[in-house]
PDB file of N, CA and C in Angstrom:
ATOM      1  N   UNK A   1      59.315 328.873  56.944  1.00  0.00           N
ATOM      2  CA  UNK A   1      59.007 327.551  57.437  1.00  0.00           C
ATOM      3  C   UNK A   1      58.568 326.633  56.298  1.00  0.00           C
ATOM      4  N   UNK A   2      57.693 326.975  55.274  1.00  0.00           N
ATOM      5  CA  UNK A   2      57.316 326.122  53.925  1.00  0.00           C
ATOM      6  C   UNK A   2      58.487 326.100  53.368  1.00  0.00           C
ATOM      7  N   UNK A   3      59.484 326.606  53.726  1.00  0.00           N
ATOM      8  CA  UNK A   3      60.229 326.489  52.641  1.00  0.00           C
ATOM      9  C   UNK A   3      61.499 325.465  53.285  1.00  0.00           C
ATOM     10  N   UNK A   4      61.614 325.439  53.756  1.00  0.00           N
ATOM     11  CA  UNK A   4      62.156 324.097  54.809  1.00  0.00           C
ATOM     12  C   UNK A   4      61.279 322.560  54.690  1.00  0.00           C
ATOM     13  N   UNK A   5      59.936 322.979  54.176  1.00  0.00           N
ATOM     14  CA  UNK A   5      59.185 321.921  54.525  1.00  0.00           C
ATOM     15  C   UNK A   5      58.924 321.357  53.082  1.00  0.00           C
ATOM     16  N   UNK A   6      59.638 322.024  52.325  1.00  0.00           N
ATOM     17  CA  UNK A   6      59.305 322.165  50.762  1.00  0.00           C
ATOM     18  C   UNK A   6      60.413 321.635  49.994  1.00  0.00           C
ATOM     19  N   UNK A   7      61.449 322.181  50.877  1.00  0.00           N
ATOM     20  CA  UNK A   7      63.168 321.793  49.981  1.00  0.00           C
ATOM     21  C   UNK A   7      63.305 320.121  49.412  1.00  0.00           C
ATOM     22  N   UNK A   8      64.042 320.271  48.758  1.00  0.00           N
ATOM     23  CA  UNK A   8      64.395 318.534  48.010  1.00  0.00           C
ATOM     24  C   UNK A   8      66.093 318.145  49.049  1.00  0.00           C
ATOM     25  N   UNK A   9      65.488 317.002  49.939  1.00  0.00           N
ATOM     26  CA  UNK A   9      66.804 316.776  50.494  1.00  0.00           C
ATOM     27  C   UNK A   9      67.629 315.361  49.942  1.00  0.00           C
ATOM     28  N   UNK A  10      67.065 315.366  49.172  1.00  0.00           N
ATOM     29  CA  UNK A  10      67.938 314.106  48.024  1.00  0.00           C
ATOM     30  C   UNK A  10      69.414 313.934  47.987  1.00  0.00           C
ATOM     31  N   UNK A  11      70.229 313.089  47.559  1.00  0.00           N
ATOM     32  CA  UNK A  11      71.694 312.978  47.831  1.00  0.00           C
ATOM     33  C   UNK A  11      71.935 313.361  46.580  1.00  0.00           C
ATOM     34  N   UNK A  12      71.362 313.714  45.378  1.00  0.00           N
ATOM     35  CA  UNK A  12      71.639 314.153  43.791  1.00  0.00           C
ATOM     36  C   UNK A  12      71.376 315.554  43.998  1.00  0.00           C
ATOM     37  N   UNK A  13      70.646 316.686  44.840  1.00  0.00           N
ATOM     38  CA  UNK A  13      70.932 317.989  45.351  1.00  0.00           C
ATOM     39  C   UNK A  13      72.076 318.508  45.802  1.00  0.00           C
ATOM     40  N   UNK A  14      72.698 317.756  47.183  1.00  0.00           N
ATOM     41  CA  UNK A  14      73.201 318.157  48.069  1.00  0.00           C
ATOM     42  C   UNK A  14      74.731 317.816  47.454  1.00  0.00           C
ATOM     43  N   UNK A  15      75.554 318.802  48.249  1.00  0.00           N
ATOM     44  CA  UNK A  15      76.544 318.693  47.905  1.00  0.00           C
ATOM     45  C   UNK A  15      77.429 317.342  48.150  1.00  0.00           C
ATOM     46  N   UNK A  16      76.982 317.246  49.659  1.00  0.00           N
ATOM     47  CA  UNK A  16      77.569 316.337  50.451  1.00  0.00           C
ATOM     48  C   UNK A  16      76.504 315.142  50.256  1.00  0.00           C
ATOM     49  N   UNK A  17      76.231 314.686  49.649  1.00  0.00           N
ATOM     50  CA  UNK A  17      74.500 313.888  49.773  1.00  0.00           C
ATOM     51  C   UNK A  17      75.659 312.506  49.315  1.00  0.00           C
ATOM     52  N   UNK A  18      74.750 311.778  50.330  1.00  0.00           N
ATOM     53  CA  UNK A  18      75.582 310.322  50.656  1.00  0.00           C
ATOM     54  C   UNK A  18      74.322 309.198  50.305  1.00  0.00           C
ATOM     55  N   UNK A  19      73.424 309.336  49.268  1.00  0.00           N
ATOM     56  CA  UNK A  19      72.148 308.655  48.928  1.00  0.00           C
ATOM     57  C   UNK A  19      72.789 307.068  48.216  1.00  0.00           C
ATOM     58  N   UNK A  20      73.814 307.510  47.150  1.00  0.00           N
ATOM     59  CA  UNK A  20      74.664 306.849  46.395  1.00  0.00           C
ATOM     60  C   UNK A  20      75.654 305.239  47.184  1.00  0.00           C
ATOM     61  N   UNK A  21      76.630 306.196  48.324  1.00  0.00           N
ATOM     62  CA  UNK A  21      77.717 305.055  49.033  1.00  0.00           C
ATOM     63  C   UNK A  21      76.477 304.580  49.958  1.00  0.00           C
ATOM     64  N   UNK A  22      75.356 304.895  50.561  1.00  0.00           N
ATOM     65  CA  UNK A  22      74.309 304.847  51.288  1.00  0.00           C
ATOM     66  C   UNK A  22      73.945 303.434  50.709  1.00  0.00           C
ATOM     67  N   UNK A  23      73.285 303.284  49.852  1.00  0.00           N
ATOM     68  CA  UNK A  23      72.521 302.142  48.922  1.00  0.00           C
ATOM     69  C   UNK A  23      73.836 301.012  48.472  1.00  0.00           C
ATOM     70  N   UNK A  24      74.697 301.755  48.204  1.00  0.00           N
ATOM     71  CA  UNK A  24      75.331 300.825  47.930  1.00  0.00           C
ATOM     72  C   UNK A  24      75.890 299.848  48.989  1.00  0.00           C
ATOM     73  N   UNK A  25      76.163 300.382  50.349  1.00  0.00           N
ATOM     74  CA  UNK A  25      76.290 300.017  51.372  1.00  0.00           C
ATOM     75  C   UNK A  25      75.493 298.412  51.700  1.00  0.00           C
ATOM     76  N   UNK A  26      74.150 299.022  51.560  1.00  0.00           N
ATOM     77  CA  UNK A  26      72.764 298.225  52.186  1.00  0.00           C
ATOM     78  C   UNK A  26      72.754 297.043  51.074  1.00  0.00           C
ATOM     79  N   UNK A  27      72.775 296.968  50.005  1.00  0.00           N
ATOM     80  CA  UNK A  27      72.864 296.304  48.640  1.00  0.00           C
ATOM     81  C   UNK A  27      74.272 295.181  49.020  1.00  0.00           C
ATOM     82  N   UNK A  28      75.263 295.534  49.196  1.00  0.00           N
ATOM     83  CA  UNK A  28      76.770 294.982  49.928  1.00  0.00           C
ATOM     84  C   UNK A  28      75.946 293.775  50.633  1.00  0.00           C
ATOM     85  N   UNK A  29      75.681 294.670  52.232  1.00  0.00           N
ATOM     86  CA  UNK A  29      75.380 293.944  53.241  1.00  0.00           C
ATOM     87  C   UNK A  29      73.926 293.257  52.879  1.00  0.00           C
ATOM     88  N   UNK A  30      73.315 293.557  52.140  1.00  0.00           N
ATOM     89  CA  UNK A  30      72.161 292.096  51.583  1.00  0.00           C
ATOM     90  C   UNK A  30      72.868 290.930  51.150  1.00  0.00           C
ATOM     91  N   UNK A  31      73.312 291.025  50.156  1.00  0.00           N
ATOM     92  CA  UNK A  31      74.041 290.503  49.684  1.00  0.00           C
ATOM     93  C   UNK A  31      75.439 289.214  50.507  1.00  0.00           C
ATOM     94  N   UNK A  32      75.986 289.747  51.121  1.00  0.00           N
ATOM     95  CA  UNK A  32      76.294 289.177  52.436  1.00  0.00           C
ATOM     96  C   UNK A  32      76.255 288.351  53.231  1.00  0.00           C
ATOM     97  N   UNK A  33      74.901 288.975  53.483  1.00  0.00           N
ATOM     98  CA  UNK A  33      73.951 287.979  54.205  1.00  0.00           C
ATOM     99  C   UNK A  33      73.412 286.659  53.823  1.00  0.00           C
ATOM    100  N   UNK A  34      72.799 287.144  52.278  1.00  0.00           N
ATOM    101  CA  UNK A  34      72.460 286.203  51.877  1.00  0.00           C
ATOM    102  C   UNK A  34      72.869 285.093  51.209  1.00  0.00           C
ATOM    103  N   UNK A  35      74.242 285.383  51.205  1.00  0.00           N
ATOM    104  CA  UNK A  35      75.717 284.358  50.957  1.00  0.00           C
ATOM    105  C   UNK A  35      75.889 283.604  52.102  1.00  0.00           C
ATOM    106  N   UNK A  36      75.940 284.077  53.410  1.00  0.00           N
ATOM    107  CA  UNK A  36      76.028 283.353  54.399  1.00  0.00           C
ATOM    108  C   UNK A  36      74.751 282.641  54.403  1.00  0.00           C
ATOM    109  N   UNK A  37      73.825 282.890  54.698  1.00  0.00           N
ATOM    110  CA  UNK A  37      72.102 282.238  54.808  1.00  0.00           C
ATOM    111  C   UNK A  37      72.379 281.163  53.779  1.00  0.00           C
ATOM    112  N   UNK A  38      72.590 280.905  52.356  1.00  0.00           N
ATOM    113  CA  UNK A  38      72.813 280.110  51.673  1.00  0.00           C
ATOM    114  C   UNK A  38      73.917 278.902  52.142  1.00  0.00           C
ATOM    115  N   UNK A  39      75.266 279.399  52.692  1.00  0.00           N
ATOM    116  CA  UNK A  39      75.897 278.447  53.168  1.00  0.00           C
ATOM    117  C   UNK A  39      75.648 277.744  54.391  1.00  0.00           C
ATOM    118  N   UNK A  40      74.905 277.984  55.009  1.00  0.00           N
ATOM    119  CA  UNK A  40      74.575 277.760  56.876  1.00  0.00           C
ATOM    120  C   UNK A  40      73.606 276.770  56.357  1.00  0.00           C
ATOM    121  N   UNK A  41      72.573 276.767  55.317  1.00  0.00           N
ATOM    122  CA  UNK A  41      71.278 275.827  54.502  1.00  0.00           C
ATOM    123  C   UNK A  41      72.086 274.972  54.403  1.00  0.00           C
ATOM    124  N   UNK A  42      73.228 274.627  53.093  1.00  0.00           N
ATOM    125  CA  UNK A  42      73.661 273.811  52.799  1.00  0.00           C
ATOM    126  C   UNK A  42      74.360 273.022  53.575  1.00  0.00           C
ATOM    127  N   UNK A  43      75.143 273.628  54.906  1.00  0.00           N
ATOM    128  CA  UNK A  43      75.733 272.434  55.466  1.00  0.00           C
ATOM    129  C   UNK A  43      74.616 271.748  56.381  1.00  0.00           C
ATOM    130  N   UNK A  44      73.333 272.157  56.742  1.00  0.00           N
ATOM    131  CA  UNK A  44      72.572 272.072  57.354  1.00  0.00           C
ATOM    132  C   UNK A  44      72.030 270.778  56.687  1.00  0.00           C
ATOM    133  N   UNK A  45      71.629 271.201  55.613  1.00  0.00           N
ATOM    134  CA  UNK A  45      71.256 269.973  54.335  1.00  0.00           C
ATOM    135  C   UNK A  45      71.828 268.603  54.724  1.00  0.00           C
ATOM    136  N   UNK A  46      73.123 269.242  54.376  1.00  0.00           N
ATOM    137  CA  UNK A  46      74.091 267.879  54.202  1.00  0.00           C
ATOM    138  C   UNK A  46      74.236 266.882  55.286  1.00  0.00           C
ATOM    139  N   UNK A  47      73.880 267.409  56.631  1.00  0.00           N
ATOM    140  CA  UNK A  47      73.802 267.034  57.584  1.00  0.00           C
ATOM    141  C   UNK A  47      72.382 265.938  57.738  1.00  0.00           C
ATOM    142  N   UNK A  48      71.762 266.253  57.637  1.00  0.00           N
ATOM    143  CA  UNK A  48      70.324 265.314  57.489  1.00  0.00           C
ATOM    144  C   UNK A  48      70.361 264.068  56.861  1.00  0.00           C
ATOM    145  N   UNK A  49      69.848 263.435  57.790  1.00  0.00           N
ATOM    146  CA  UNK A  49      69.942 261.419  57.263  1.00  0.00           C
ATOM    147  C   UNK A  49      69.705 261.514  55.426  1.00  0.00           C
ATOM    148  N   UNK A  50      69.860 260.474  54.769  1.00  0.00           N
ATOM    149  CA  UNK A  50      69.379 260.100  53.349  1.00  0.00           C
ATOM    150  C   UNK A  50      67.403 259.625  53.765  1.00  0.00           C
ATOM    151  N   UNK A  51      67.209 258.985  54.730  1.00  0.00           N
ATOM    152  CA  UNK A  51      65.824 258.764  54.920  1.00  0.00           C
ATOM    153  C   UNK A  51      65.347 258.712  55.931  1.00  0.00           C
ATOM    154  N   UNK A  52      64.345 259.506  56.271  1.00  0.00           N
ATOM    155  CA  UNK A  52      64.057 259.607  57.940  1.00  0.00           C
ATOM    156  C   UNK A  52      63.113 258.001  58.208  1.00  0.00           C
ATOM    157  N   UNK A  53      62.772 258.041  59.508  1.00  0.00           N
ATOM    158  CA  UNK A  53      62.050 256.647  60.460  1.00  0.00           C
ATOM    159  C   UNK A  53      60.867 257.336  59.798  1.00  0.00           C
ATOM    160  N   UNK A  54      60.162 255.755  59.369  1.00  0.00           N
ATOM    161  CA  UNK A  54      58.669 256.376  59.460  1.00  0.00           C
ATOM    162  C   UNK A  54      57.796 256.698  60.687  1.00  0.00           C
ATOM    163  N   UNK A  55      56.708 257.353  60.129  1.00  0.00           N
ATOM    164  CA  UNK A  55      55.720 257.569  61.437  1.00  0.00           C
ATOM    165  C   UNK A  55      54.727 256.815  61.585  1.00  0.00           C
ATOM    166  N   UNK A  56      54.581 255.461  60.369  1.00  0.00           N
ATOM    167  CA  UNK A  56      53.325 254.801  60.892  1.00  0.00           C
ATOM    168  C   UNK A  56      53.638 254.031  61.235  1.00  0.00           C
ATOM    169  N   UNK A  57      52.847 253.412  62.425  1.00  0.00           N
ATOM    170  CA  UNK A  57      52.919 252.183  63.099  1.00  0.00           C
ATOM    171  C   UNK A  57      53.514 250.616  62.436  1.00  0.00           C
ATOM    172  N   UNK A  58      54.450 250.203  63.260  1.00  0.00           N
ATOM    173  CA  UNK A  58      54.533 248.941  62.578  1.00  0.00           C
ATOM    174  C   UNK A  58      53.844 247.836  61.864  1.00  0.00           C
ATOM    175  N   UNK A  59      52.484 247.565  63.270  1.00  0.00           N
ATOM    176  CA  UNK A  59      51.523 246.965  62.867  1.00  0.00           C
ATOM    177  C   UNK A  59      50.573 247.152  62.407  1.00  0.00           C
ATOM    178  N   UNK A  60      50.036 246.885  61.132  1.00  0.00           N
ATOM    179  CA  UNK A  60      49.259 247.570  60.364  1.00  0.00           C
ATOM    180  C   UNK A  60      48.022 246.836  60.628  1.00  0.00           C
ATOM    181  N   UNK A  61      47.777 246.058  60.836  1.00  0.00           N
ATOM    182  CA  UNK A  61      46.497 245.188  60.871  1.00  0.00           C
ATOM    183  C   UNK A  61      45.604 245.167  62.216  1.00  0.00           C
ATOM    184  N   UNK A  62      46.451 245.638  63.301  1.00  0.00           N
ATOM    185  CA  UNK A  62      45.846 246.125  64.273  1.00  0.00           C
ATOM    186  C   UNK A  62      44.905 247.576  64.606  1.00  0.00           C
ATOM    187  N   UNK A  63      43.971 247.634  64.824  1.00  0.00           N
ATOM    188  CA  UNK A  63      43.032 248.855  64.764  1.00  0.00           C
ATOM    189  C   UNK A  63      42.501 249.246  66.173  1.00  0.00           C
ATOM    190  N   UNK A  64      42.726 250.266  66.816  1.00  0.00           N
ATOM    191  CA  UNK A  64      42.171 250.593  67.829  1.00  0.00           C
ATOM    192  C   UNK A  64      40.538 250.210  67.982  1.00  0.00           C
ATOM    193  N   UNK A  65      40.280 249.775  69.145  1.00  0.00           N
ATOM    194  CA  UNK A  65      38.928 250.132  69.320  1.00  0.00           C
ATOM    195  C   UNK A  65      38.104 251.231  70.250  1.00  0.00           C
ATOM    196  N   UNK A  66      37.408 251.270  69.720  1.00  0.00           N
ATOM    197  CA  UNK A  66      36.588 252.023  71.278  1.00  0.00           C
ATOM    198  C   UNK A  66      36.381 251.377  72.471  1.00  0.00           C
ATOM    199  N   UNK A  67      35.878 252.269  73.471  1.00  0.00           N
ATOM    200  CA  UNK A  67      35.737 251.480  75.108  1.00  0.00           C
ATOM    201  C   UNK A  67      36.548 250.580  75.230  1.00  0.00           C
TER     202      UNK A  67
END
């Protein structure tokens, strides 16, 4: 049983050890992704006015009061 619990199951042991196309896989599909994520930003970008509406009030000289 320790010795099951002990073994090296690494993909550089095993004969069949798939650690290698494994990573490279995941590395691919990052990659991928983050090609798309970059292009979906940019048209997103491009899409957005040159200058948004402001948010302050027109009239500036007017001041709320209390009661």
């Amino acid at each position: 049983m320790l010795t099951v619990l002990a073994q090296n199951d690494f993909g550089d042991t095993q004969s069949d050890g798939i650690a290698g196309p494994l990573g490279l896989f995941i590395i691919v599909l990052l990659v991928v992704a983050t090609v798309l994520l970059i292009r979906n930003m940019n048209k997103r970008i491009k899409r957005l006015p040159e200058e948004f509406p402001s948010t302050e009030p027109k009239d500036r000289d007017h001041t709320p009061t209390d009661g």
